[in-house]
Protein backbone atom coordinates (compact mmCIF):
# COMPACT_ATOMS: atom_id res chain seq x y z
CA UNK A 1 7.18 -72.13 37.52
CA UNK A 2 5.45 -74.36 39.80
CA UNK A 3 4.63 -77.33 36.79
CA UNK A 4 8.54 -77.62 37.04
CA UNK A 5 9.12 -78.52 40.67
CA UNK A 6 6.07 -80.48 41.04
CA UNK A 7 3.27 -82.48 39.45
CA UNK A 8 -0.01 -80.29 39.34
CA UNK A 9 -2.38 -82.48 41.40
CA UNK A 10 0.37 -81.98 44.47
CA UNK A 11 -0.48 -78.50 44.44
CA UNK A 12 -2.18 -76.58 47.49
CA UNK A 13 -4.97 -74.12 46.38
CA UNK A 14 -2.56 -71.13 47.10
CA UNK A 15 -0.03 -72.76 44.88
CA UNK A 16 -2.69 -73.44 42.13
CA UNK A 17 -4.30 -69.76 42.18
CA UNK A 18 -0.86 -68.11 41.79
CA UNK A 19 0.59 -70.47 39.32
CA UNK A 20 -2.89 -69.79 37.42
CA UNK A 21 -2.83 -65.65 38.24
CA UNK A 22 1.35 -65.94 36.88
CA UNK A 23 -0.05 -68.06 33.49
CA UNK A 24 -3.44 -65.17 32.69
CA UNK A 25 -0.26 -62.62 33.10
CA UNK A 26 1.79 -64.02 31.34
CA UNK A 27 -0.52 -64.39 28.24
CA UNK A 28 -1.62 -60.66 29.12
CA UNK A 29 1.11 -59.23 28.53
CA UNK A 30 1.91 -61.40 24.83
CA UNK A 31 -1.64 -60.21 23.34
CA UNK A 32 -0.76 -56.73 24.77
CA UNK A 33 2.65 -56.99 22.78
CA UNK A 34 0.99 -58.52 19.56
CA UNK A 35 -1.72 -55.66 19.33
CA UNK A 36 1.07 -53.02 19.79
CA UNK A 37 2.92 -54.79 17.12
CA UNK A 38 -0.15 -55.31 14.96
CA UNK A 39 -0.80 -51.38 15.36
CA UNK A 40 2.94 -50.64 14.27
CA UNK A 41 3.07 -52.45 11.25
CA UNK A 42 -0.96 -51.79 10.06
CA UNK A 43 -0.99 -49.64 6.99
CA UNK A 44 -2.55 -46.40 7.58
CA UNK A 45 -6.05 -46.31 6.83
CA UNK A 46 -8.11 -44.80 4.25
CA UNK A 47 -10.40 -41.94 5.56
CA UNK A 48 -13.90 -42.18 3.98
CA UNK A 49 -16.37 -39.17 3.67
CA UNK A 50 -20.29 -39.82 2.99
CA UNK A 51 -21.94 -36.91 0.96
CA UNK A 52 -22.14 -34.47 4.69
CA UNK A 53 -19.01 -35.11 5.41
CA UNK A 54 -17.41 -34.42 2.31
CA UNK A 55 -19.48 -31.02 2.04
CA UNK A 56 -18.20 -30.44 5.60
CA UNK A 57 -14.77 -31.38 4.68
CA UNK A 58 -15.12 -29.23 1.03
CA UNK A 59 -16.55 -26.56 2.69
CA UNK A 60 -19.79 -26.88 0.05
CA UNK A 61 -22.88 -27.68 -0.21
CA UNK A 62 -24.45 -31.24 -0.95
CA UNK A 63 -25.69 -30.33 -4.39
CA UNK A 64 -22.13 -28.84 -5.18
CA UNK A 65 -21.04 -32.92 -4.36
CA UNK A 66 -23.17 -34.19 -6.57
CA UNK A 67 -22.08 -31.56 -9.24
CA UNK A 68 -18.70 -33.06 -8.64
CA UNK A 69 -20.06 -36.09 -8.90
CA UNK A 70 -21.40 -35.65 -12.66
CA UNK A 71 -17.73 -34.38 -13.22
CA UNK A 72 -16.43 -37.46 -12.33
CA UNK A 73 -15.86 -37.43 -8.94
CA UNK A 74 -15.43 -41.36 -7.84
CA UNK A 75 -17.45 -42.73 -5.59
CA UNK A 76 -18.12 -46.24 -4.01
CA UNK A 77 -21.95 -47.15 -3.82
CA UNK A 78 -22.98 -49.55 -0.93
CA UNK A 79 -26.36 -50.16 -1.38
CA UNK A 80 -28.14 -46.73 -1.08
CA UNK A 81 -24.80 -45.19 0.94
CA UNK A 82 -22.28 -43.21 -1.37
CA UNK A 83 -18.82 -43.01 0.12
CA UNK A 84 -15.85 -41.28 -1.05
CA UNK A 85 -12.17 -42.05 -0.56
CA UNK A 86 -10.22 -38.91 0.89
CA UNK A 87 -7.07 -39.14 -1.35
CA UNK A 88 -9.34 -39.83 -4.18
CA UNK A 89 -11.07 -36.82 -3.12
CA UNK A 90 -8.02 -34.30 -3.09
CA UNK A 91 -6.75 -36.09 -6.39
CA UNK A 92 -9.65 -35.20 -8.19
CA UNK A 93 -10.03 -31.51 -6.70
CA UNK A 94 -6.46 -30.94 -7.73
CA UNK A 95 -7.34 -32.02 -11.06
CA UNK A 96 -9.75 -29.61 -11.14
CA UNK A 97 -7.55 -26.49 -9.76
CA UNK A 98 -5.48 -27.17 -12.85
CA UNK A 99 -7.89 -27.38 -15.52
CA UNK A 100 -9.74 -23.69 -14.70
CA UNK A 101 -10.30 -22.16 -17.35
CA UNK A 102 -11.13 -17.97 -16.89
CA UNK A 103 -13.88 -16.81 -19.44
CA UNK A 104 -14.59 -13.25 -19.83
């Protein structure tokens, strides 16, 4: 590096630009390799349906979700948005697969 071999006011303007262009590289190339490592080690995250979704996903309609729902489906509330966790989701409709009961 140029800071080594001489102070930084004895610099030309050539000198400076690519001692400055080497430096943005450098710290470039760091945040590239702390995102990638930040993406490798995040935990996997949760998939959330709203009510359209989940019918989508389901393959039912929206008043079949809210049957669900009165079943004991969980849900998260945010203000007037419902949300539904995906493995929550399959949990529950496994539970239900199970418990079928055939009435003649």
């Amino acid at each position: 590096m140029y800071s080594e071999i001489k102070p930084l006011f004895t610099l030309t303007i050539g000198e400076f630009m690519a001692l400055t262009k080497e430096l943005i590289n450098e710290a470039l190339m760091q945040k590239e390799q702390e995102n990638k490592q930040a993406i490798e080690n995040a935990p996997n995250k949760e998939e959330h349906f709203n009510i359209k979704e989940l019918a989508q996903f389901l393959k039912c309609s929206k008043v079949s979700i809210h049957q669900y729902k009165k079943k004991g489906l969980p849900f998260y509330r945010i203000g007037r948005k419902i949300l539904f966790k995906k493995t929550e989701v399959l949990n529950f409709m496994r539970g239900l697969r199970n418990k079928r009961v055939i009435q003649s």
